[in-house]
N, C-alpha and C. Protein backbone atom coordinates (compact mmCIF):
# COMPACT_ATOMS: atom_id res chain seq x y z
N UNK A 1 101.38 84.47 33.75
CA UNK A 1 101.14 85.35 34.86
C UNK A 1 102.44 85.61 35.63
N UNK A 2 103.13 85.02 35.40
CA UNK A 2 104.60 84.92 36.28
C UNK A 2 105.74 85.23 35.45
N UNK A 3 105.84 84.30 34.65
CA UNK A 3 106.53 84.66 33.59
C UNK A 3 106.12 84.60 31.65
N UNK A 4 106.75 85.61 31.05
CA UNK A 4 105.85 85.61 29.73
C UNK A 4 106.66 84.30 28.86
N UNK A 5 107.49 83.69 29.57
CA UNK A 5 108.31 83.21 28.16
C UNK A 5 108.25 81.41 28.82
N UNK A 6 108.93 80.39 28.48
CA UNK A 6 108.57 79.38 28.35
C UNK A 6 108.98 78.44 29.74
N UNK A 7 109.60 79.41 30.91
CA UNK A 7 110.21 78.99 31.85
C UNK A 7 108.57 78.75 33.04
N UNK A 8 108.00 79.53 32.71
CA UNK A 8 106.45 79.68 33.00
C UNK A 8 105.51 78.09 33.64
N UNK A 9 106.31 76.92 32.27
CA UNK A 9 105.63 75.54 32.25
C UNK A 9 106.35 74.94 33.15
N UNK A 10 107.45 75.29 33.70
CA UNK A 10 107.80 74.50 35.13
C UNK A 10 107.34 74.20 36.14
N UNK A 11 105.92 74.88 36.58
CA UNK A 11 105.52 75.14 37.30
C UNK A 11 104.56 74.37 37.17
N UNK A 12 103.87 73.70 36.03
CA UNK A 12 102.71 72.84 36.33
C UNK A 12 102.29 71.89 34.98
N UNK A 13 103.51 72.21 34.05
CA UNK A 13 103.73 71.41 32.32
C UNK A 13 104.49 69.65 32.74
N UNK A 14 104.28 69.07 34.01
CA UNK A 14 104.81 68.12 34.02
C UNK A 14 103.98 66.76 34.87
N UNK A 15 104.42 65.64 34.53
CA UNK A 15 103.77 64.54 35.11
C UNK A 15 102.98 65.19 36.74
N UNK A 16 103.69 65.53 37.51
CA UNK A 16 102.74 65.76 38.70
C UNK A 16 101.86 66.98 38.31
N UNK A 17 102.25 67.89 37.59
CA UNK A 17 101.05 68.81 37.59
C UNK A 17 99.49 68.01 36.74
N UNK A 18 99.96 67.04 36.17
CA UNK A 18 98.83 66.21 35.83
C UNK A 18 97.78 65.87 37.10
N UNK A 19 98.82 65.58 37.92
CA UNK A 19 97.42 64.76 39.23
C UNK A 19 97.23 66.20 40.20
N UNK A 20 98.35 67.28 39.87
CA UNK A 20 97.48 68.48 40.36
C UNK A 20 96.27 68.99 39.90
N UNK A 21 95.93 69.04 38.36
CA UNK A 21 94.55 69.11 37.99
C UNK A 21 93.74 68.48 38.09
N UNK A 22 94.14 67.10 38.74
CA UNK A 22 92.93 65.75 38.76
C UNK A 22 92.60 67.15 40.46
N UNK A 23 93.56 67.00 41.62
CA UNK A 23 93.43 67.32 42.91
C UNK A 23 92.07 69.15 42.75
N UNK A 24 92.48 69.82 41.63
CA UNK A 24 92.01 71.23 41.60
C UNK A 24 90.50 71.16 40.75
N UNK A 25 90.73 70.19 39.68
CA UNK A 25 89.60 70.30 38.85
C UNK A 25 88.66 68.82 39.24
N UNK A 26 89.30 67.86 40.09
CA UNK A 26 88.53 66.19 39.74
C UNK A 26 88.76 65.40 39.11
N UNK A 27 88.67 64.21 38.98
CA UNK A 27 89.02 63.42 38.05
C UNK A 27 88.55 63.43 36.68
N UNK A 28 87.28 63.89 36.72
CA UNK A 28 86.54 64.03 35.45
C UNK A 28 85.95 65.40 35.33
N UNK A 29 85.67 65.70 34.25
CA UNK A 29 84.55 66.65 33.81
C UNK A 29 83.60 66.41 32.70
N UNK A 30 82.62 67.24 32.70
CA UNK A 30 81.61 66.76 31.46
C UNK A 30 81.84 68.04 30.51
N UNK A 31 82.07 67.36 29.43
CA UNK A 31 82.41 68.15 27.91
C UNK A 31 81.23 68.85 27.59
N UNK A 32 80.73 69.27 26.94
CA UNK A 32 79.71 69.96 26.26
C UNK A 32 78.76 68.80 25.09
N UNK A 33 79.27 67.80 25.49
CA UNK A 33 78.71 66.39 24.78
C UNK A 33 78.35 65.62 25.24
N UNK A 34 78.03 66.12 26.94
CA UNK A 34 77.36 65.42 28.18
C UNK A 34 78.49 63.99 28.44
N UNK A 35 80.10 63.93 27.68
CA UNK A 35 80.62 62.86 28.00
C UNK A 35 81.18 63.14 29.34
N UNK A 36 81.59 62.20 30.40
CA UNK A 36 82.88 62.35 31.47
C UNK A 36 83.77 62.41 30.74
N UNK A 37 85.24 63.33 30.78
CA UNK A 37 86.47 63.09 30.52
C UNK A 37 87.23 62.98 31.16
N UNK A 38 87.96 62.15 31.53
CA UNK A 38 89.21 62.40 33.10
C UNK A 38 90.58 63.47 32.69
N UNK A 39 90.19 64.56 33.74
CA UNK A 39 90.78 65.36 33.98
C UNK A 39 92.45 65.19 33.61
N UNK A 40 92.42 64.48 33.77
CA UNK A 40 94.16 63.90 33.69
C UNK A 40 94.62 63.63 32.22
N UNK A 41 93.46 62.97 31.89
CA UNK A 41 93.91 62.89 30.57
C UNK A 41 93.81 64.03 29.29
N UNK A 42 93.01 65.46 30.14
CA UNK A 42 92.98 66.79 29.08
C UNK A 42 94.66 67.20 29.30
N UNK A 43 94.56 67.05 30.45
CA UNK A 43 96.02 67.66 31.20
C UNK A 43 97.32 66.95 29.99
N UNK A 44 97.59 65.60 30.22
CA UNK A 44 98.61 64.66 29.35
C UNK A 44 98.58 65.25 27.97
N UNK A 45 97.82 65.39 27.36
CA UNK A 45 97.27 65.92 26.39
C UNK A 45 97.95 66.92 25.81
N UNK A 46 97.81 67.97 26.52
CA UNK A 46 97.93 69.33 26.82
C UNK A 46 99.59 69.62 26.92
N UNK A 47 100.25 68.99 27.99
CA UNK A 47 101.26 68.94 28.03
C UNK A 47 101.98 68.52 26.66
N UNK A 48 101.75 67.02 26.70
CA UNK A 48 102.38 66.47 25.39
C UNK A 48 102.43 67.47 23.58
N UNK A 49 101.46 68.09 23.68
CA UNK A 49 101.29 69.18 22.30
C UNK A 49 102.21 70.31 22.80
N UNK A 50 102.24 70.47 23.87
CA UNK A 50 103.29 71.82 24.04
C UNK A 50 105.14 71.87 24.35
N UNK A 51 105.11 70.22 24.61
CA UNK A 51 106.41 69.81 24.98
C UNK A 51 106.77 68.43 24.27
N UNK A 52 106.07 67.80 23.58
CA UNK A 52 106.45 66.91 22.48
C UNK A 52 106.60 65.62 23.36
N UNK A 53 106.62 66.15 24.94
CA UNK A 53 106.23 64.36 26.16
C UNK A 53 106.09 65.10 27.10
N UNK A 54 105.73 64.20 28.21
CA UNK A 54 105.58 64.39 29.57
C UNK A 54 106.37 64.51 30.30
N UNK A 55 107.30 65.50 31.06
CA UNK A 55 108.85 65.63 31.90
C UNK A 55 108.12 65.40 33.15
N UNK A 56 109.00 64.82 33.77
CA UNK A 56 108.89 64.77 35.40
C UNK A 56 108.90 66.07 36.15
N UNK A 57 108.87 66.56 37.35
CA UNK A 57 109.24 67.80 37.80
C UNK A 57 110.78 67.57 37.83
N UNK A 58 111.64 66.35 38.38
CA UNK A 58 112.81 66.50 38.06
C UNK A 58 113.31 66.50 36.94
N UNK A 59 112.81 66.25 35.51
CA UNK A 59 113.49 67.17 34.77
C UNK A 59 113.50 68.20 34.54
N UNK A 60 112.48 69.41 35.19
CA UNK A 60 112.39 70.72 35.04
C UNK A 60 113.78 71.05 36.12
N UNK A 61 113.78 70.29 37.47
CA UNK A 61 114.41 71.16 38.38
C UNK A 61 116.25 70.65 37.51
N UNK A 62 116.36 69.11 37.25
CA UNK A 62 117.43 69.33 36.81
C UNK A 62 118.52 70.23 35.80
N UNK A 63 117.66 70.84 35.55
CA UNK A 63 117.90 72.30 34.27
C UNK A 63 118.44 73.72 35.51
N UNK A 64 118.17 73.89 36.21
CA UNK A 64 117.98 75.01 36.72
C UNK A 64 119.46 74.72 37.59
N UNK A 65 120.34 76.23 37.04
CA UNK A 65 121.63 76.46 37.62
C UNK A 65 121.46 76.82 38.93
N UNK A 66 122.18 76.14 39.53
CA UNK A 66 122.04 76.05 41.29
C UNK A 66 122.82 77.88 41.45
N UNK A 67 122.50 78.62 42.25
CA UNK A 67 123.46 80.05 42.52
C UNK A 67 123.37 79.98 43.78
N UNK A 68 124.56 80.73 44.67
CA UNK A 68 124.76 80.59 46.14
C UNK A 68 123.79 80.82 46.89
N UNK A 69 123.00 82.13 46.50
CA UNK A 69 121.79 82.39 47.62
C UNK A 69 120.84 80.74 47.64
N UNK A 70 120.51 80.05 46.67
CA UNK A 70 120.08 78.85 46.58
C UNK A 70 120.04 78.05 47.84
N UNK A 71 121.56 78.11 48.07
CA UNK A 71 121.60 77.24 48.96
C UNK A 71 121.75 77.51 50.69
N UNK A 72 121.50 78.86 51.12
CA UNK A 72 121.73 79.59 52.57
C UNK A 72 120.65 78.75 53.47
N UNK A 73 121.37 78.22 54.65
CA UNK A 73 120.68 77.42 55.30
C UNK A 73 120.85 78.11 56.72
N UNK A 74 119.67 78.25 57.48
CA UNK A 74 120.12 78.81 58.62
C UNK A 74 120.15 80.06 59.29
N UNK A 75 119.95 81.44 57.72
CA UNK A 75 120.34 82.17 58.19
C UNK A 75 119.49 83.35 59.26
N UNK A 76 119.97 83.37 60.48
CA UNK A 76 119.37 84.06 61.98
C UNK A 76 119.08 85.58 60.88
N UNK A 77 117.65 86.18 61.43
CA UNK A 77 117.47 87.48 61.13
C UNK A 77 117.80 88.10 62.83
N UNK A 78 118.04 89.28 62.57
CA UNK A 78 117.95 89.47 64.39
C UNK A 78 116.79 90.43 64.58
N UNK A 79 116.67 90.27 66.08
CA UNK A 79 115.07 90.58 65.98
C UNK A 79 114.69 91.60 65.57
């Protein structure tokens, strides 16, 4: 939805986006086999088949080239 290409999974392909789907979906859900599954563990899952492990969010952010606007602290709009 944001982006078409693989920069896309930064956003929620990593260890914390795991306990973001526990926070959005619950800890569990029921399969179509009346089992509980914990949410977390479709997520791990999921991740791991698309990225071969689980990255932290800091290894997503450590990738990403810092550029000057990045870093503007401060700056007054006038009214």
């Amino acid at each position: 939805m944001i982006l078409a290409d693989f920069r896309h999974r930064a956003l929620r392909h990593h260890a914390e986006g795991c306990f973001a789907a526990e926070a959005v979906f619950g800890t569990t859900i029921v399969n179509s086999a009346g089992r509980h599954v914990p949410v977390r563990t479709i997520a791990e899952q999921h991740i791991a088949e698309d990225l071969g492990r689980i990255p932290s969010f800091a290894d997503w952010v450590r990738c990403i080239r810092p550029e000057p606007w990045m870093g503007i602290i401060g700056t007054r709009l006038d009214d």
